[in-house]
Structures are given as C-alpha cells and as structure tokens.
C-alpha atoms as a PDB file:
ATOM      1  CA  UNK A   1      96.408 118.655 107.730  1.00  0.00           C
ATOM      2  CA  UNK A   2      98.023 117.027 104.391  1.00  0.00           C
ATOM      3  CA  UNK A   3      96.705 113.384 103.504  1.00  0.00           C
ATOM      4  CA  UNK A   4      99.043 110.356 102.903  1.00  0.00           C
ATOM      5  CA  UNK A   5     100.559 110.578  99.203  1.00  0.00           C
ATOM      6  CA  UNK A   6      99.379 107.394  97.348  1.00  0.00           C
ATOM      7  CA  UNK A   7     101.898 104.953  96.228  1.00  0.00           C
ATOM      8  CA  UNK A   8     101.751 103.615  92.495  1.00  0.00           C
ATOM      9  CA  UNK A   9     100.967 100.377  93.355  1.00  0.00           C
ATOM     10  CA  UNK A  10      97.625 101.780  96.062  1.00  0.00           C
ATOM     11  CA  UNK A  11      96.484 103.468  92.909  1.00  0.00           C
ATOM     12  CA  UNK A  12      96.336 100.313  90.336  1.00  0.00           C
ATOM     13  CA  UNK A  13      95.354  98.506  93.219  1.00  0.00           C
ATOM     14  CA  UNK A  14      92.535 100.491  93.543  1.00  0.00           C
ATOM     15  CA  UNK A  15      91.779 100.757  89.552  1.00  0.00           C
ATOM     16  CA  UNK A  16      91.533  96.899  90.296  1.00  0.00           C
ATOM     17  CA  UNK A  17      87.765  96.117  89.668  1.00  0.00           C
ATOM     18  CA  UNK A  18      85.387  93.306  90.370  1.00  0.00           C
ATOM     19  CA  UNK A  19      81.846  92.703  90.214  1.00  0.00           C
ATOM     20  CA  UNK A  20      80.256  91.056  93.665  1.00  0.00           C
ATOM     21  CA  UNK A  21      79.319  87.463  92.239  1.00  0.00           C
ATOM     22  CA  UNK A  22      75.531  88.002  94.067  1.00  0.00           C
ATOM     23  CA  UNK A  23      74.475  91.129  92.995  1.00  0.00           C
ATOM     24  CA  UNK A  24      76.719  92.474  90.403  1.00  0.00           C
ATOM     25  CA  UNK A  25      77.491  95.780  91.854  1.00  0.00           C
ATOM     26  CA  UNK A  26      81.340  96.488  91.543  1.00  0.00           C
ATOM     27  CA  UNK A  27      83.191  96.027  94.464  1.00  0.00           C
ATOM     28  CA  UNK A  28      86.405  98.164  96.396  1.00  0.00           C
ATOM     29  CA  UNK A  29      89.551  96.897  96.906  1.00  0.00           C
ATOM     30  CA  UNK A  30      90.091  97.287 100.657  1.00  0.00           C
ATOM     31  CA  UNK A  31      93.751  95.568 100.677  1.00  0.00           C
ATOM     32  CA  UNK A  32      95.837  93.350  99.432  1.00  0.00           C
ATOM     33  CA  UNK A  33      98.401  91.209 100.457  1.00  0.00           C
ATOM     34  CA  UNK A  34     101.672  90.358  97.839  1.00  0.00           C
ATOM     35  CA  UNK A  35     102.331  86.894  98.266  1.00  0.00           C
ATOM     36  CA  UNK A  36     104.644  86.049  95.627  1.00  0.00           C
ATOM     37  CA  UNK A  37     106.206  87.610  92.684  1.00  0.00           C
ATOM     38  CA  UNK A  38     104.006  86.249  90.836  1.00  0.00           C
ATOM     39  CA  UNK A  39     100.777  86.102  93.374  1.00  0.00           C
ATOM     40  CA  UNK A  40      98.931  88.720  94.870  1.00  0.00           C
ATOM     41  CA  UNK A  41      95.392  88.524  96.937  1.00  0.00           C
ATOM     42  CA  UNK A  42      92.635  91.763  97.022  1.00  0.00           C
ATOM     43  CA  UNK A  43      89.737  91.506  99.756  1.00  0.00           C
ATOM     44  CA  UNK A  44      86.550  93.395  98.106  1.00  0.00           C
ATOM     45  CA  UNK A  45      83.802  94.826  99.550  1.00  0.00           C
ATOM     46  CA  UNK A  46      80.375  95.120  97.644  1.00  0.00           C
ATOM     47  CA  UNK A  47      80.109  98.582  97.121  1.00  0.00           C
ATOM     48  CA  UNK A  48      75.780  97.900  97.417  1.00  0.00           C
ATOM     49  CA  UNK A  49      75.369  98.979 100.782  1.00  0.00           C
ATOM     50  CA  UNK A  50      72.112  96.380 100.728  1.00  0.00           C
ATOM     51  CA  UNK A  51      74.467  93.725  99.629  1.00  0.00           C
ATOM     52  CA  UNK A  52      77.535  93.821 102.123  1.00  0.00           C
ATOM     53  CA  UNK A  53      78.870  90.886 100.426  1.00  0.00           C
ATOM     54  CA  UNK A  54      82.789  90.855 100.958  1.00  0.00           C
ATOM     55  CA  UNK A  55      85.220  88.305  99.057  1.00  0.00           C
ATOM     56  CA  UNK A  56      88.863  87.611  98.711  1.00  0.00           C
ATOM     57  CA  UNK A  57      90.295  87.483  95.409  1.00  0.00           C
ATOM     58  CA  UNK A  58      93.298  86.923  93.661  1.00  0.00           C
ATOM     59  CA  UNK A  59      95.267  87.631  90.821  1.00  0.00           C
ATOM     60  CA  UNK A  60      98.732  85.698  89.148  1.00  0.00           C
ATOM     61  CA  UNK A  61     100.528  85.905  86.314  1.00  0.00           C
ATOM     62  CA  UNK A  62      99.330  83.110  83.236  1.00  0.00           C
ATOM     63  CA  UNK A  63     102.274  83.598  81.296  1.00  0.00           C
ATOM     64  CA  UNK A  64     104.363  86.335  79.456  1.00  0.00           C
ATOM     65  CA  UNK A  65     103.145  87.880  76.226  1.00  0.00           C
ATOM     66  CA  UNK A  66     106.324  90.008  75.361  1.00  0.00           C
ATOM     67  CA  UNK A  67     109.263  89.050  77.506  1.00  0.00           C
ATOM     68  CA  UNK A  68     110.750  91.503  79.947  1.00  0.00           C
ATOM     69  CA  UNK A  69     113.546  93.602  79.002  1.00  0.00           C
ATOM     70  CA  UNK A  70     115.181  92.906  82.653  1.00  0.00           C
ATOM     71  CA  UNK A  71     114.194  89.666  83.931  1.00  0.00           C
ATOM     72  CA  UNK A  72     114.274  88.488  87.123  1.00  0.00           C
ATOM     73  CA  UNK A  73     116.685  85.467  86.731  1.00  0.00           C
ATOM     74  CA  UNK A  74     115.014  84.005  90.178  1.00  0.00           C
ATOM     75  CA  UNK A  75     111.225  84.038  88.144  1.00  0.00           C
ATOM     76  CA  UNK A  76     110.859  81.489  85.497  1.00  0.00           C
ATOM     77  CA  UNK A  77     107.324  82.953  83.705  1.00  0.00           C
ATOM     78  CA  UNK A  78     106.536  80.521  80.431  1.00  0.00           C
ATOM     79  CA  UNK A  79     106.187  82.338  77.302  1.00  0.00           C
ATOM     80  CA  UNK A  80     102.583  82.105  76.096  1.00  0.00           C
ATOM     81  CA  UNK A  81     101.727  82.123  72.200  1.00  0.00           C
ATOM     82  CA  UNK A  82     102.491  85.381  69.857  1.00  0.00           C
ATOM     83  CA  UNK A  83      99.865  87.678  68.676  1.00  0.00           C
ATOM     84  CA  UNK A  84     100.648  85.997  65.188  1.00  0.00           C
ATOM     85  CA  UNK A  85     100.087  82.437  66.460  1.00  0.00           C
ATOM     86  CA  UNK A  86      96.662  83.394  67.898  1.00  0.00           C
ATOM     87  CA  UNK A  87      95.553  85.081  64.630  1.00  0.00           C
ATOM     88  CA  UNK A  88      96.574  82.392  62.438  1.00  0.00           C
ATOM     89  CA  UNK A  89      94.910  80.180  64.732  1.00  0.00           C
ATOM     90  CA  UNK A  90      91.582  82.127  64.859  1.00  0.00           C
ATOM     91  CA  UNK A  91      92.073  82.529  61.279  1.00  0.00           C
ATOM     92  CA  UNK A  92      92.001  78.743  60.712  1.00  0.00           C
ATOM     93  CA  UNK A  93      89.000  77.961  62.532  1.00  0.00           C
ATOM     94  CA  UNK A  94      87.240  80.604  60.539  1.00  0.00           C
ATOM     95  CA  UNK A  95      88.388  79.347  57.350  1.00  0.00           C
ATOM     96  CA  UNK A  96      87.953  75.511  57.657  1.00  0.00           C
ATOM     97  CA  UNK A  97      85.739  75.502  60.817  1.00  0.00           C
ATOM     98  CA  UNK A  98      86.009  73.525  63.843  1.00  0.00           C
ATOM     99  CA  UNK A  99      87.346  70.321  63.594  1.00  0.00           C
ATOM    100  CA  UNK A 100      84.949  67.931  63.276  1.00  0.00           C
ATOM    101  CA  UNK A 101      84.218  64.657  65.544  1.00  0.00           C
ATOM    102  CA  UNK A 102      82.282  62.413  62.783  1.00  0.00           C
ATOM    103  CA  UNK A 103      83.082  59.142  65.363  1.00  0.00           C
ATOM    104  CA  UNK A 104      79.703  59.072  66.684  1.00  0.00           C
ATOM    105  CA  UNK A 105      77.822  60.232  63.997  1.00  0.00           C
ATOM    106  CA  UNK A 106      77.188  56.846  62.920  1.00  0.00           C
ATOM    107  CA  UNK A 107      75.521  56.182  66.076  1.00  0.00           C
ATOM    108  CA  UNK A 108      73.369  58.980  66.850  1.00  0.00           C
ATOM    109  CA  UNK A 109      72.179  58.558  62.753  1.00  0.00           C
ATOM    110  CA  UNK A 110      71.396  54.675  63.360  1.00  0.00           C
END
C-alpha cells in the first residue's frame, strides 16, 4: 500500500509552527483553508494531549521586502522599507537616542 505523495505547499504548511497561547506546547497544523492571495487560515491543535486546546489562526502578507520578479498585476502588495532604511534607522536611535518628549517634564518636576 503506497501513501499519498505530499504536495509542497502540505509540507510548509506543516513546518508552520505555533505555540498553544495556554500552555505553550507547540501546536499541529491540521488544515488550512486559502482564502485570498494574500490570506490564508491554519486550525492548530495543542500537541499536549492534557491541554487539547485547538485554535484557528491566520497568516497574510504585511508588505513586500524585495519585489517579485513576476508580479501578479491583479495583487497590489505595498513595498515596505529597505534593509538600508531600517539600519540607518536603528542606527539613529542608537546614536542620538530616542527622541525625547521634554513637554511634561516641567510638570512632573513642579
């Protein structure tokens, strides 16, 4: 008897991980349902057989790092910063600090 081959997308589905939210034990992804391009849901179950906590989560896309090299003309993902924008931003705060909020330090002094 052969088993069912495993399609790509079972297998990252699966490499998928969460930790249960009441006992921290990870959970299984049990299915998942593709609802958009851009939106997919994953029911989990607690892997702590003591637990049996089971929760839906999901997943979308934020924005676009590096943009694709064939886009989908229908999807219109934003652009998020550059690498180079976060550093020099992280850079900045490390060099001058945070920025400071003196307009209720006269207050809290007095």
């Amino acid at each position: 008897m052969t088993t069912p081959r495993q399609t790509r997308e079972s297998t990252q589905a699966k490499s998928l991980h969460a930790l249960c939210p009441h006992c921290a034990t990870p959970g299984a992804v049990r299915s998942s349902r593709q609802i958009t391009p851009v939106y997919k849901q994953f029911y989990i179950a607690c892997r702590n057989m003591l637990c049996g906590h089971t929760w839906l989560a999901e997943l979308h896309v934020v924005h676009s790092i590096t943009p694709s090299a064939v886009p989908d003309p229908s999807l219109h993902i934003r652009m998020g910063p550059t690498m180079a924008q976060l550093i020099r931003a992280s850079a900045d705060t490390r060099i001058n600090g945070p920025p400071a909020n003196d307009d209720d330090a006269a207050r809290l002094q007095g």
